[in-house]
C-alpha atoms as a PDB file:
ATOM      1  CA  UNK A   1      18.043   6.996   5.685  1.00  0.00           C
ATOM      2  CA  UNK A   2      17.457   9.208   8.480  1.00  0.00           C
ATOM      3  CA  UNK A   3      15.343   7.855  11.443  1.00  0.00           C
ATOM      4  CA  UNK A   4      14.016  10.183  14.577  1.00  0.00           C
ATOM      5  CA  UNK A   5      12.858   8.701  17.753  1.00  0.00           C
ATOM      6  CA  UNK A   6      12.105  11.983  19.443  1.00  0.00           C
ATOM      7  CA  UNK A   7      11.285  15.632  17.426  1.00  0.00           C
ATOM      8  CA  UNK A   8      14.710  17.811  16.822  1.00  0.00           C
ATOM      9  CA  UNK A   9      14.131  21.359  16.464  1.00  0.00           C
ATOM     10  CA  UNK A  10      11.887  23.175  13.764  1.00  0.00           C
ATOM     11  CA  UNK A  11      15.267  24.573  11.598  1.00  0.00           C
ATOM     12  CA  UNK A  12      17.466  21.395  11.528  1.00  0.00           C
ATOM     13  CA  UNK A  13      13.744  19.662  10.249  1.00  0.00           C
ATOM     14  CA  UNK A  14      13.757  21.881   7.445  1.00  0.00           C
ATOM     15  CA  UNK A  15      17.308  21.626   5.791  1.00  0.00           C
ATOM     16  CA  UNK A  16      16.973  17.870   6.496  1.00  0.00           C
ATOM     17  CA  UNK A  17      13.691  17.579   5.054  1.00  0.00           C
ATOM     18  CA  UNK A  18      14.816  19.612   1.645  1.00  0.00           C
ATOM     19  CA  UNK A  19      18.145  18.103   1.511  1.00  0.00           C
ATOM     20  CA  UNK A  20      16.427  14.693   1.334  1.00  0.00           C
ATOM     21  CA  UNK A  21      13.478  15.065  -0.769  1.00  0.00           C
ATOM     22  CA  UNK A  22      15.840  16.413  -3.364  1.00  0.00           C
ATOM     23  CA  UNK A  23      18.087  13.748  -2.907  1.00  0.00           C
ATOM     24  CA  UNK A  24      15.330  11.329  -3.339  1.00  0.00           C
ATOM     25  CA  UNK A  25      16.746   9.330   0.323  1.00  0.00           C
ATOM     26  CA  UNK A  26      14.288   9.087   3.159  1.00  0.00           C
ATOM     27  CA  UNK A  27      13.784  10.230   6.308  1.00  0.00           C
ATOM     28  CA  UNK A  28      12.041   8.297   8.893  1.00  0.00           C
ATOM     29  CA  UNK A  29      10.060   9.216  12.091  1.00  0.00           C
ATOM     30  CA  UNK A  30       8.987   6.249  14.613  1.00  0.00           C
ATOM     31  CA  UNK A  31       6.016   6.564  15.940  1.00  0.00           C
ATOM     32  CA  UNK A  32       5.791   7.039  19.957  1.00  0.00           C
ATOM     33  CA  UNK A  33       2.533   6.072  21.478  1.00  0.00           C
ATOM     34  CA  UNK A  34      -0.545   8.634  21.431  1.00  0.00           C
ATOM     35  CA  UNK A  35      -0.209   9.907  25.006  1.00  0.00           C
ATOM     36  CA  UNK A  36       3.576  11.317  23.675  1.00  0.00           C
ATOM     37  CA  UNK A  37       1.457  12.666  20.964  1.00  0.00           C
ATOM     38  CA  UNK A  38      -0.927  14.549  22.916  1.00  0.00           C
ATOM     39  CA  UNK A  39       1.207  15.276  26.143  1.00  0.00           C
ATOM     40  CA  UNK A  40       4.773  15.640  24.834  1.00  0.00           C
ATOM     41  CA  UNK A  41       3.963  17.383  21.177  1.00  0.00           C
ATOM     42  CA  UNK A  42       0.791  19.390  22.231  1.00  0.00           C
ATOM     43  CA  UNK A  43      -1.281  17.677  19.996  1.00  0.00           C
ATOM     44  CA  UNK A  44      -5.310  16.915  19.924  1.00  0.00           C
ATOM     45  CA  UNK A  45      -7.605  14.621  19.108  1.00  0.00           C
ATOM     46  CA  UNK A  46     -10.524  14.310  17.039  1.00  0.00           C
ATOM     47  CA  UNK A  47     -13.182  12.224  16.590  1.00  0.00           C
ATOM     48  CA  UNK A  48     -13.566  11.180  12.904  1.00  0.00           C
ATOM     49  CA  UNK A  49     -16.845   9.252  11.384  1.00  0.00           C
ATOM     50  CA  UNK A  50     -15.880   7.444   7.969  1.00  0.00           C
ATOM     51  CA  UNK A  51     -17.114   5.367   6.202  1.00  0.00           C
ATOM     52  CA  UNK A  52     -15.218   1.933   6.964  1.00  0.00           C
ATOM     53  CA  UNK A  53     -13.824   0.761   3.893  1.00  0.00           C
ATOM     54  CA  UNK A  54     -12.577  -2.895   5.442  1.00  0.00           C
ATOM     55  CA  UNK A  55     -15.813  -3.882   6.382  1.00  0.00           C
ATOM     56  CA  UNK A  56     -18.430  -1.690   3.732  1.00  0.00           C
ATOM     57  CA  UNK A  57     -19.768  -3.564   0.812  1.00  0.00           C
ATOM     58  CA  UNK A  58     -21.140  -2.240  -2.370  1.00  0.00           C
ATOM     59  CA  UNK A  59     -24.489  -1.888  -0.783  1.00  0.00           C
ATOM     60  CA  UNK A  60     -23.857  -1.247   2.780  1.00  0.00           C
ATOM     61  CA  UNK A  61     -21.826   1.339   4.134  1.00  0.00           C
ATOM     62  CA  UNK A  62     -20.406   0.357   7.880  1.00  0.00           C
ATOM     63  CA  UNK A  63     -19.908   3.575   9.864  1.00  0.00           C
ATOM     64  CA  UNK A  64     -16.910   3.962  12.251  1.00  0.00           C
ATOM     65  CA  UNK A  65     -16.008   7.107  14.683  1.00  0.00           C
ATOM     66  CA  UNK A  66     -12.874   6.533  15.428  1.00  0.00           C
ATOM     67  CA  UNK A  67     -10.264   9.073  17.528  1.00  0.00           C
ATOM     68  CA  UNK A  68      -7.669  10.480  15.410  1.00  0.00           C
ATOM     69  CA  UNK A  69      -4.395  13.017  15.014  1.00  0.00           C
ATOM     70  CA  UNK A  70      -4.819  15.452  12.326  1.00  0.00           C
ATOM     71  CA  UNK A  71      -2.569  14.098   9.562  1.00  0.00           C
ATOM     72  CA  UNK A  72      -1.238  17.547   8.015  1.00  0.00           C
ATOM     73  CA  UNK A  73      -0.397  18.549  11.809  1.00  0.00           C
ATOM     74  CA  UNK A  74       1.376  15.610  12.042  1.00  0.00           C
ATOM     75  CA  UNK A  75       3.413  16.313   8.851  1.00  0.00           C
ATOM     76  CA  UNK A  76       4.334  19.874   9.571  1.00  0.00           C
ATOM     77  CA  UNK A  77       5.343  18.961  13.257  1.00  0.00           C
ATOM     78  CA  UNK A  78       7.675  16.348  11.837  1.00  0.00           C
ATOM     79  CA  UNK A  79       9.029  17.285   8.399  1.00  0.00           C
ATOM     80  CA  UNK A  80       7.755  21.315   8.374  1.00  0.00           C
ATOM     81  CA  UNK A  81       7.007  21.696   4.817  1.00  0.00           C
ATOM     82  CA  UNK A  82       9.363  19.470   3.432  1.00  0.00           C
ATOM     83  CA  UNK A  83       6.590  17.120   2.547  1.00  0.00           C
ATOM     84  CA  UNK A  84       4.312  19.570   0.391  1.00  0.00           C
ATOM     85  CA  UNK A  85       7.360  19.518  -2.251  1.00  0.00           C
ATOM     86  CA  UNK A  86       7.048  18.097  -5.041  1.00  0.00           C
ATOM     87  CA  UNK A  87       7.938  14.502  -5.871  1.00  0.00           C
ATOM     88  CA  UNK A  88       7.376  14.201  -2.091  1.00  0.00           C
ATOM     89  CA  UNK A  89       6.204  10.866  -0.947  1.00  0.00           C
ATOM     90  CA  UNK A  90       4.386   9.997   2.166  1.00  0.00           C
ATOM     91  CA  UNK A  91       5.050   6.064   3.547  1.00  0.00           C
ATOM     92  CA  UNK A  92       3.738   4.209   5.535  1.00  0.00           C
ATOM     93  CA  UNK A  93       4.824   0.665   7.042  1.00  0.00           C
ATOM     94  CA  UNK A  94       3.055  -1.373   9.180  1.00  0.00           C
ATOM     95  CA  UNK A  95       4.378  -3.999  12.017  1.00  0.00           C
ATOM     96  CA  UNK A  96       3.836  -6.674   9.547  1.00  0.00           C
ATOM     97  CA  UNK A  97       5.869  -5.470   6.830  1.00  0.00           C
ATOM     98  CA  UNK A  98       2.827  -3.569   4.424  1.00  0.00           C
ATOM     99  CA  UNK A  99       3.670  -0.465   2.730  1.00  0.00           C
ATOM    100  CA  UNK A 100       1.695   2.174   2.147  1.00  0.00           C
ATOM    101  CA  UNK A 101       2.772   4.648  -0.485  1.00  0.00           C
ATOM    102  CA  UNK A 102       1.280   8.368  -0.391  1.00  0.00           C
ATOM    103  CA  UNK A 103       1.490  11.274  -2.675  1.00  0.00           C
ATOM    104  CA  UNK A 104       2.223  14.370  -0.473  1.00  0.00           C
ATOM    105  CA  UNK A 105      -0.366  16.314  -2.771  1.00  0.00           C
ATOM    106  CA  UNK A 106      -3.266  13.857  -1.760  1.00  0.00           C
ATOM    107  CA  UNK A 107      -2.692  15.096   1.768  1.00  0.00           C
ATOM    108  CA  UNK A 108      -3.505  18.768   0.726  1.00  0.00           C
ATOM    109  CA  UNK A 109      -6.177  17.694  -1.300  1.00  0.00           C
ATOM    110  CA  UNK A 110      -8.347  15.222   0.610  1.00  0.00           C
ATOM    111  CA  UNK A 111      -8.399  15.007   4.655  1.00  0.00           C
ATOM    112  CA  UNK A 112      -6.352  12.648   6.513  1.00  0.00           C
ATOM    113  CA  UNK A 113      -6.359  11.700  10.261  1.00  0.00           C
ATOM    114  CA  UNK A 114      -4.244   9.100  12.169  1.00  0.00           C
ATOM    115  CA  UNK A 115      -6.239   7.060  14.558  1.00  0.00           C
ATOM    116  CA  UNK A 116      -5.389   5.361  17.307  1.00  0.00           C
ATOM    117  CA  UNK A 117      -8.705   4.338  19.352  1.00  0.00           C
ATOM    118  CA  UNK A 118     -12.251   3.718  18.578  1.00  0.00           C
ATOM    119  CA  UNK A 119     -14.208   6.979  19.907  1.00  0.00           C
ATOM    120  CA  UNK A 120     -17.173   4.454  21.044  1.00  0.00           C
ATOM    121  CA  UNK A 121     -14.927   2.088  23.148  1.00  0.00           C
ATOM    122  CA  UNK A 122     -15.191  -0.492  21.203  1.00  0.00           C
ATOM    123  CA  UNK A 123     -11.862  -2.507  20.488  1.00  0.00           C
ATOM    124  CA  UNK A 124      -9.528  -1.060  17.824  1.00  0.00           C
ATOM    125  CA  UNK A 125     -10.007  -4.265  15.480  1.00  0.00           C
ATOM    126  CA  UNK A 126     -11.622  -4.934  11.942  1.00  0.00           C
ATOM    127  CA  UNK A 127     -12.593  -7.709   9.822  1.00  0.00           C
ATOM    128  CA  UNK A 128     -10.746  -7.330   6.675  1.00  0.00           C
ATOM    129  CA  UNK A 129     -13.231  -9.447   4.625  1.00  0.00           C
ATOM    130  CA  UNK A 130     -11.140  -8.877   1.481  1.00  0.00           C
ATOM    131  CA  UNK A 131      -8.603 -10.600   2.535  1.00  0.00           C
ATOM    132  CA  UNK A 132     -10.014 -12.689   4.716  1.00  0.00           C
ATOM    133  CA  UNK A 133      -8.893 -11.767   8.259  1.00  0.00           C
ATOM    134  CA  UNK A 134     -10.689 -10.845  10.987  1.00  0.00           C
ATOM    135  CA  UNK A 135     -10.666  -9.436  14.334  1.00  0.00           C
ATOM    136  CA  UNK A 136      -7.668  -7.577  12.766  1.00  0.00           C
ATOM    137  CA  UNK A 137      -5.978  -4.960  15.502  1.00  0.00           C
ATOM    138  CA  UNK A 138      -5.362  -1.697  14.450  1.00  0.00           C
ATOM    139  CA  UNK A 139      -2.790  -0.300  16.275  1.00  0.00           C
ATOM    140  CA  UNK A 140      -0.442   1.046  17.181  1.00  0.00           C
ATOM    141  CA  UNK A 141      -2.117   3.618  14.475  1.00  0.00           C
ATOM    142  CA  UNK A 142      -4.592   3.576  11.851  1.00  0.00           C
ATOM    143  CA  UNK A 143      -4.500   5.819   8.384  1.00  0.00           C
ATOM    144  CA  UNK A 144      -7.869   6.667   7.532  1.00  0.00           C
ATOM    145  CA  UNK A 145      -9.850   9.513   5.263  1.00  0.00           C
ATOM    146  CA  UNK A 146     -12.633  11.833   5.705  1.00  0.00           C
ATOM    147  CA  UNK A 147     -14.734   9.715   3.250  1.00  0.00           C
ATOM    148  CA  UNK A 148     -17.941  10.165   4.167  1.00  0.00           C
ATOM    149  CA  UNK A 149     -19.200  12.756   1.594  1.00  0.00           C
ATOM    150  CA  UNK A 150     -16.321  12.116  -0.604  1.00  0.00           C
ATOM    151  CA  UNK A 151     -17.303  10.176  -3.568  1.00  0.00           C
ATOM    152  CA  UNK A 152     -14.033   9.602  -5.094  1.00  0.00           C
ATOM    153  CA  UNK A 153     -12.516   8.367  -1.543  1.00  0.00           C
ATOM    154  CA  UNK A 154     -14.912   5.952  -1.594  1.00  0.00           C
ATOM    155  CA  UNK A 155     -14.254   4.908  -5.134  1.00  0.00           C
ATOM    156  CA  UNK A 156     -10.861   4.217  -3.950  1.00  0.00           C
ATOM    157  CA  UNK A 157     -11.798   1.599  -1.037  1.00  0.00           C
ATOM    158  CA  UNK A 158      -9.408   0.427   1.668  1.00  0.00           C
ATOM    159  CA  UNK A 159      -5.986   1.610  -0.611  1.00  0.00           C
ATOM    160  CA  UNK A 160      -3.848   3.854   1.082  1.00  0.00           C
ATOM    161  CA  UNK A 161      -5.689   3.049   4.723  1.00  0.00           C
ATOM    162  CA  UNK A 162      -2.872   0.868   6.362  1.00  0.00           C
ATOM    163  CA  UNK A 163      -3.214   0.504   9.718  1.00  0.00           C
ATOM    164  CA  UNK A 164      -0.698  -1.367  12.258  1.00  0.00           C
ATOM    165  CA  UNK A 165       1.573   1.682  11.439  1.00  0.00           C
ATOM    166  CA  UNK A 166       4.401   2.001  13.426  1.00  0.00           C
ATOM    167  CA  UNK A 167       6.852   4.161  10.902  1.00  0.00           C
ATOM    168  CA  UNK A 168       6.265   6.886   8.487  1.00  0.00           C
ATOM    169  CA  UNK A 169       9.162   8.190   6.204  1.00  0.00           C
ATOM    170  CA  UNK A 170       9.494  11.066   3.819  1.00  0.00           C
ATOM    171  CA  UNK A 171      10.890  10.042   0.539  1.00  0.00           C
ATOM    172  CA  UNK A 172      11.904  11.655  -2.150  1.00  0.00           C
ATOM    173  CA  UNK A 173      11.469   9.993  -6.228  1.00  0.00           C
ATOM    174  CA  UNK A 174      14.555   8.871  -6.504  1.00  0.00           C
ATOM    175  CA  UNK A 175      13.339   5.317  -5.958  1.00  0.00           C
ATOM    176  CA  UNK A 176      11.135   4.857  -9.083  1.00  0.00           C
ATOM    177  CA  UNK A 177      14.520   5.080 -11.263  1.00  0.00           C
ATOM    178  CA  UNK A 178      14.910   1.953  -9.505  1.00  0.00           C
ATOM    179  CA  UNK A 179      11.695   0.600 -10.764  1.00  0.00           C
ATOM    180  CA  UNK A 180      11.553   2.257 -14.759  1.00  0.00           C
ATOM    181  CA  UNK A 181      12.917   0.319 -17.575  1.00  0.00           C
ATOM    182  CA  UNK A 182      15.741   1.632 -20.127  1.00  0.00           C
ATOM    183  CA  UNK A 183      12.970   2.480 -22.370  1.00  0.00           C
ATOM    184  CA  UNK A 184      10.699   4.464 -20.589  1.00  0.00           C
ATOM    185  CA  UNK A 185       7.522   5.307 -22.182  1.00  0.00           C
ATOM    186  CA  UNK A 186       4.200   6.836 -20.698  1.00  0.00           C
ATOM    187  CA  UNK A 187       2.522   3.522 -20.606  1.00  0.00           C
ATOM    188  CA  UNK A 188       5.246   2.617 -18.974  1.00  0.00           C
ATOM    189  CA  UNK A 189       5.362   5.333 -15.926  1.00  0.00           C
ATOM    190  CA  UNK A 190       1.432   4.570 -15.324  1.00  0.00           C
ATOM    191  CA  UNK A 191       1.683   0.867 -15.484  1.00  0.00           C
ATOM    192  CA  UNK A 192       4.670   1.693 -12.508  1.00  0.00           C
ATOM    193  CA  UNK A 193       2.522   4.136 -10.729  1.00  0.00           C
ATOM    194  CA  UNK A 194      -0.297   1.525 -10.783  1.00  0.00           C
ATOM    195  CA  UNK A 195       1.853  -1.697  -9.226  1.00  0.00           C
ATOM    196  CA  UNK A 196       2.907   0.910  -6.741  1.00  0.00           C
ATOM    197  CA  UNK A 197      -0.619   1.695  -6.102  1.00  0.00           C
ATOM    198  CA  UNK A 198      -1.646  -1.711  -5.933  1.00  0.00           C
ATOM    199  CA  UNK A 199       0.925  -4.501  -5.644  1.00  0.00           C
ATOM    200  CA  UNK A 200       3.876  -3.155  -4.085  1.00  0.00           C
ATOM    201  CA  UNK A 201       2.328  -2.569  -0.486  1.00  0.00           C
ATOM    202  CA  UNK A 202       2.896  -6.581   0.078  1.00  0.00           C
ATOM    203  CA  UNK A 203       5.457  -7.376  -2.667  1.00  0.00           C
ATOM    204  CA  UNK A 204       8.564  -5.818  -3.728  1.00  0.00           C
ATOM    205  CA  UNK A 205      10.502  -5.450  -6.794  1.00  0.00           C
ATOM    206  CA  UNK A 206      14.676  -4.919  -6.700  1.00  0.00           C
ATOM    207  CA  UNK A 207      14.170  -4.639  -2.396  1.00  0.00           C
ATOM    208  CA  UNK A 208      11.334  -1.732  -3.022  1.00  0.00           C
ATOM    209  CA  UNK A 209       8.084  -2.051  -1.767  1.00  0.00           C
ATOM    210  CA  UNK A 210       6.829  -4.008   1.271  1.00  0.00           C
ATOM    211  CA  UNK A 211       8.196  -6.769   3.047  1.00  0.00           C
ATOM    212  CA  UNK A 212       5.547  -9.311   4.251  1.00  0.00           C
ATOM    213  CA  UNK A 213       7.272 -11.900   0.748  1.00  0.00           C
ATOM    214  CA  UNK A 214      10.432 -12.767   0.283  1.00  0.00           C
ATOM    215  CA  UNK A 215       9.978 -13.244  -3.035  1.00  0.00           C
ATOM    216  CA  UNK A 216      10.695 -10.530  -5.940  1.00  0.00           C
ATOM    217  CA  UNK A 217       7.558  -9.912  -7.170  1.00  0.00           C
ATOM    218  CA  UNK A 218       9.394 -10.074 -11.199  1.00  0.00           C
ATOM    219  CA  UNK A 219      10.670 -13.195 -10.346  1.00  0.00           C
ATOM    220  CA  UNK A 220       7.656 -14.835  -8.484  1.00  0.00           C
ATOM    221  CA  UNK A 221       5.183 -13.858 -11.497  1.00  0.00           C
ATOM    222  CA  UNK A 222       7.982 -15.130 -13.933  1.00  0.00           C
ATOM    223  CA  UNK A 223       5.875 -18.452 -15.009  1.00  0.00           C
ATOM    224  CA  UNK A 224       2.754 -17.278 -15.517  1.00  0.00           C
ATOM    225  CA  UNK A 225       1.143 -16.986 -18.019  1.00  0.00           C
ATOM    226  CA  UNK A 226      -0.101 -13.398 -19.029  1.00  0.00           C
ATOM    227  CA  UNK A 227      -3.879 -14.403 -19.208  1.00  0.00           C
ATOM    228  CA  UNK A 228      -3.458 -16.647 -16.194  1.00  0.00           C
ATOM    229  CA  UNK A 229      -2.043 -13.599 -14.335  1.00  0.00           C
ATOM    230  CA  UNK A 230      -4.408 -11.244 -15.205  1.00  0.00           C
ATOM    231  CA  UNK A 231      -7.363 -13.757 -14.047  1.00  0.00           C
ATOM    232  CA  UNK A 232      -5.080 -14.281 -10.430  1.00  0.00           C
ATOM    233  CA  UNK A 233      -5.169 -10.247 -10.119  1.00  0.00           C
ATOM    234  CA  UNK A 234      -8.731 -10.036 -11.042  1.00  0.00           C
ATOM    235  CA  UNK A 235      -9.831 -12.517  -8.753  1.00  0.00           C
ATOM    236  CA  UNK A 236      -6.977 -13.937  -6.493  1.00  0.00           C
ATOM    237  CA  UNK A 237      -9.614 -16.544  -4.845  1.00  0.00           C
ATOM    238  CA  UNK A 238     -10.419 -18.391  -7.928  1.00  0.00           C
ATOM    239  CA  UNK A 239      -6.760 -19.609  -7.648  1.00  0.00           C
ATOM    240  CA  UNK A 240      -5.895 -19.621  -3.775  1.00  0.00           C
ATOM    241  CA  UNK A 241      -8.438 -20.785  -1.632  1.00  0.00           C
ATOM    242  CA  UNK A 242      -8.610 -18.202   1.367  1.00  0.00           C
ATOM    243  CA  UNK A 243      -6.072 -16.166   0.331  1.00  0.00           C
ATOM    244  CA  UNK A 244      -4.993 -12.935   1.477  1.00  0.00           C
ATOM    245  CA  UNK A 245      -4.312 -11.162  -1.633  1.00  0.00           C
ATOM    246  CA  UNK A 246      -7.505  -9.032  -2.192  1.00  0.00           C
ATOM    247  CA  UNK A 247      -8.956  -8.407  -6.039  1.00  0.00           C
ATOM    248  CA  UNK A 248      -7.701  -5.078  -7.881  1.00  0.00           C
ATOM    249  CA  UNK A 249      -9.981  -2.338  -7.170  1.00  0.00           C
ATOM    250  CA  UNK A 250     -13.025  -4.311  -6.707  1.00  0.00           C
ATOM    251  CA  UNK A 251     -14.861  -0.548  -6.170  1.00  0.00           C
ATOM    252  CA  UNK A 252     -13.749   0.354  -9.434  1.00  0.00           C
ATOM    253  CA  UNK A 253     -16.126   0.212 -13.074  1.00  0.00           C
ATOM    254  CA  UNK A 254     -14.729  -2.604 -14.891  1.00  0.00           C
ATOM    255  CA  UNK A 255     -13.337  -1.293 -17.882  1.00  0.00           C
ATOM    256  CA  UNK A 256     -10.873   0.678 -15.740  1.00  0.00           C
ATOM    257  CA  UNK A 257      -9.974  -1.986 -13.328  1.00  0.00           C
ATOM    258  CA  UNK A 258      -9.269  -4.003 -16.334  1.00  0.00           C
ATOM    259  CA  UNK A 259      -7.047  -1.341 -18.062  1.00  0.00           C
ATOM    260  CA  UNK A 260      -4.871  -1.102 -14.565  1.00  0.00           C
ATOM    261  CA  UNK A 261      -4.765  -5.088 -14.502  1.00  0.00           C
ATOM    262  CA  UNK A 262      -3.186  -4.561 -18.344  1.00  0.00           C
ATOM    263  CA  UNK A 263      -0.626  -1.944 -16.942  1.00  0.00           C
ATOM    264  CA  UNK A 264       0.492  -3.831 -14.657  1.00  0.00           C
ATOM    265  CA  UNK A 265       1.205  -7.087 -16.311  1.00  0.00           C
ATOM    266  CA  UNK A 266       2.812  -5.163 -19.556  1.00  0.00           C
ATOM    267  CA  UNK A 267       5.447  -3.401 -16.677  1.00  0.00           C
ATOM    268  CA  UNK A 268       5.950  -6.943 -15.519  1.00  0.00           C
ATOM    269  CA  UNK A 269       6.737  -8.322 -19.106  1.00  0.00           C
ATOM    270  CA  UNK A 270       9.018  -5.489 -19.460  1.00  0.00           C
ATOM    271  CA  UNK A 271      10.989  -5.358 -16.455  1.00  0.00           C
ATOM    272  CA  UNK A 272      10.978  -9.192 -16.723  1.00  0.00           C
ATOM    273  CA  UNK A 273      12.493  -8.929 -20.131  1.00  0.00           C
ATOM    274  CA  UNK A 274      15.269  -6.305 -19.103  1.00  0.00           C
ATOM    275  CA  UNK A 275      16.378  -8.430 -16.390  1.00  0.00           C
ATOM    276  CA  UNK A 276      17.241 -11.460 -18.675  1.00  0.00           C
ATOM    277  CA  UNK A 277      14.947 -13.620 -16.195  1.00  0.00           C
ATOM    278  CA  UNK A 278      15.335 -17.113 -17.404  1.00  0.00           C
ATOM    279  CA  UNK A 279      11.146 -17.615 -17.060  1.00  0.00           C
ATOM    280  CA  UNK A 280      11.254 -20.706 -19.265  1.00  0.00           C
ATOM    281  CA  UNK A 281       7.683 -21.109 -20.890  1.00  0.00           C
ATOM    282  CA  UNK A 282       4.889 -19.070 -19.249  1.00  0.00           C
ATOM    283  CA  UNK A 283       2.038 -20.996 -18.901  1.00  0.00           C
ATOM    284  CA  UNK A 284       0.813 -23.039 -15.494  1.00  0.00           C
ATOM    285  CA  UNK A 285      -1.044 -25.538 -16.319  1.00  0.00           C
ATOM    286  CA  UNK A 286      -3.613 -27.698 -14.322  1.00  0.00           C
ATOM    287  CA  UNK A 287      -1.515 -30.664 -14.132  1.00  0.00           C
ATOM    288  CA  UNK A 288       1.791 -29.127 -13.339  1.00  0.00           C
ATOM    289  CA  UNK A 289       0.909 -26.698 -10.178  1.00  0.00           C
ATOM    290  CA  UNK A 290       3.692 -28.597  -8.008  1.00  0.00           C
ATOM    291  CA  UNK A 291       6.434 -26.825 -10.683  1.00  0.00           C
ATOM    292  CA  UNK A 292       5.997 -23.463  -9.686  1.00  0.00           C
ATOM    293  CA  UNK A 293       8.718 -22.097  -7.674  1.00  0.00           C
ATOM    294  CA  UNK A 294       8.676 -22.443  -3.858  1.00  0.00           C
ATOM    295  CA  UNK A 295       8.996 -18.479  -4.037  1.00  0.00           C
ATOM    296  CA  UNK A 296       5.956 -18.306  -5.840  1.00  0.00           C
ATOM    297  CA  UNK A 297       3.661 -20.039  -3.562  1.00  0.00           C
ATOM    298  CA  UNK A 298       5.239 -17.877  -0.854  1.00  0.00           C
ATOM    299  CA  UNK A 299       4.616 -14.582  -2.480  1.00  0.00           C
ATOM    300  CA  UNK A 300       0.743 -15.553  -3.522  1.00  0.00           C
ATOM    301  CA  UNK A 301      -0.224 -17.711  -0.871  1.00  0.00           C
ATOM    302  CA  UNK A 302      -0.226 -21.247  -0.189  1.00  0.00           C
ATOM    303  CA  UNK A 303      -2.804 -23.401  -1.908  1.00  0.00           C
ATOM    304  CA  UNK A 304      -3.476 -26.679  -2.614  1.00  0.00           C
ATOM    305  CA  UNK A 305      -4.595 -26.927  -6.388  1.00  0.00           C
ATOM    306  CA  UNK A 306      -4.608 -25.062  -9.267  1.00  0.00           C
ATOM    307  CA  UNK A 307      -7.980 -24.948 -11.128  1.00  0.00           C
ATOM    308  CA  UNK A 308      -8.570 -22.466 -13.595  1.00  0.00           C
ATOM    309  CA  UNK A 309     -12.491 -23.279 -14.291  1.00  0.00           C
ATOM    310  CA  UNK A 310     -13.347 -22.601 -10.790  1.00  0.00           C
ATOM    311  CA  UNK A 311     -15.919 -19.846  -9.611  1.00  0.00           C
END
């Protein structure tokens, strides 16, 4: 990997920008605070209005204006148009270890800003009600979208807005090789592109994907039983009181969020199975919740009890 603390000159940006994207490695740009941005790179500001996807409910749309960097600016001051290739991947990661994984195509076709105030004043915080956290900050910088009179946007809800973003790197694809069974199959491909989506912005399988569990995620879900898992994705606060981990697409209709929760667990069962994980018998019952591994209850939370009838 590549990392720039300051902005090297428009050719060198270019060949390094191919040379990796083809390669599949990354190359990684620290952020600098805003007034660099607007001083040092000749940047400006906008103010944005979305619609606030932390704090909205089915119901009630929460409006924010918040002050933001252009995000396709951004990517053609640092990586030209390296990033518009294809396979390109945009990625975010926040202070806290959350990763954010963007297709360079969304970028072209939906509009992105970086924020990095409130344009009313207000402090740069949220409530992340989901997973129950509030008076989150923001910064350093915030990834939101022009959602407003974007339907599908807001069908999508708070994925792909991380915020606490203090890196951004330009990979390549290489890194789903890492991720893809022997066997590959379609099913296969979109249950991968799904856990990305969804599940690997916390967790991480074979040291790819966020970094706020130490746990693989392969090996942390090892015990479970499928149905049991599914019902934990569906609805992680049936299981762990409080926890952090929000529900799968709670925007989406259910038939499709229950397709991507099926995805998901079948790449599990696969990648599980080519890795000779010794999982034993996978079922968690009431009575045995003090069995499951110390890794688990770090990747999913801590909790007290197990109880599978409640809510």
């Amino acid at each position: 990997m590549f990392i720039l603390r300051s902005l090297p000159n428009l050719p060198l940006i270019i060949i390094m920008g191919l040379a990796l994207v083809r390669s599949g490695a990354a190359l990684a740009f620290e952020l600098p605070a805003p007034a660099t941005l607007l001083n040092e790179y000749s940047l400006k500001s906008q103010n944005i209005s979305v619609i606030e996807p932390h704090e909205s409910k089915e119901n009630h749309a929460v409006m924010v204006r918040y002050q933001a960097f252009s995000m396709t600016d951004l990517l053609t001051k640092w990586f030209s148009d390296s990033w518009k290739l294809p396979g390109a991947e945009i990625v975010f990661f926040a202070k806290d270890g959350y990763r954010s994984d963007v297709n360079g195509d969304k970028f072209n076709k939906y509009h992105a800003f970086l924020a990095f105030a409130r344009a009313d004043g207000l402090p740069f915080i949220i409530d992340n009600t989901s997973q129950n956290q509030y008076k989150v900050p923001l910064g350093p910088y915030y990834l939101i979208w022009a959602n407003q009179d974007n339907q599908e946007l807001q069908r999508q809800g708070a994925y792909n807005w991380p915020y606490q973003v203090n890196t951004i790197e330009l990979h390549g694809s290489s890194e789903n090789s890492l991720l893809l069974p022997q066997k590959r199959t379609q099913y296969l491909e979109q249950g991968l592109s799904d856990i990305k989506t969804y599940c690997l912005t916390c967790h991480h399988i074979r040291g790819v994907g966020g970094k706020k569990y130490p746990v693989d995620l392969l090996q942390a879900t090892c015990q479970w039983a499928n149905s049991d898992l599914k019902a934990l994705i569906r609805s992680p606060g049936r299981f762990i009181p409080n926890s952090t981990m929000p529900s799968l697409g709670p925007l989406l209709p259910p038939k499709e969020s229950r397709l991507i929760i099926e995805r998901v667990v079948n790449y599990l069962n696969v990648m599980q199975t080519e890795q000779h994980l010794s999982c034993g018998k996978k079922t968690i019952p009431d009575s045995s919740i003090k069995s499951i591994s110390k890794g688990l209850l770090h990747s999913f939370g801590t909790y007290s009890r197990f109880n599978r009838n409640k809510g």
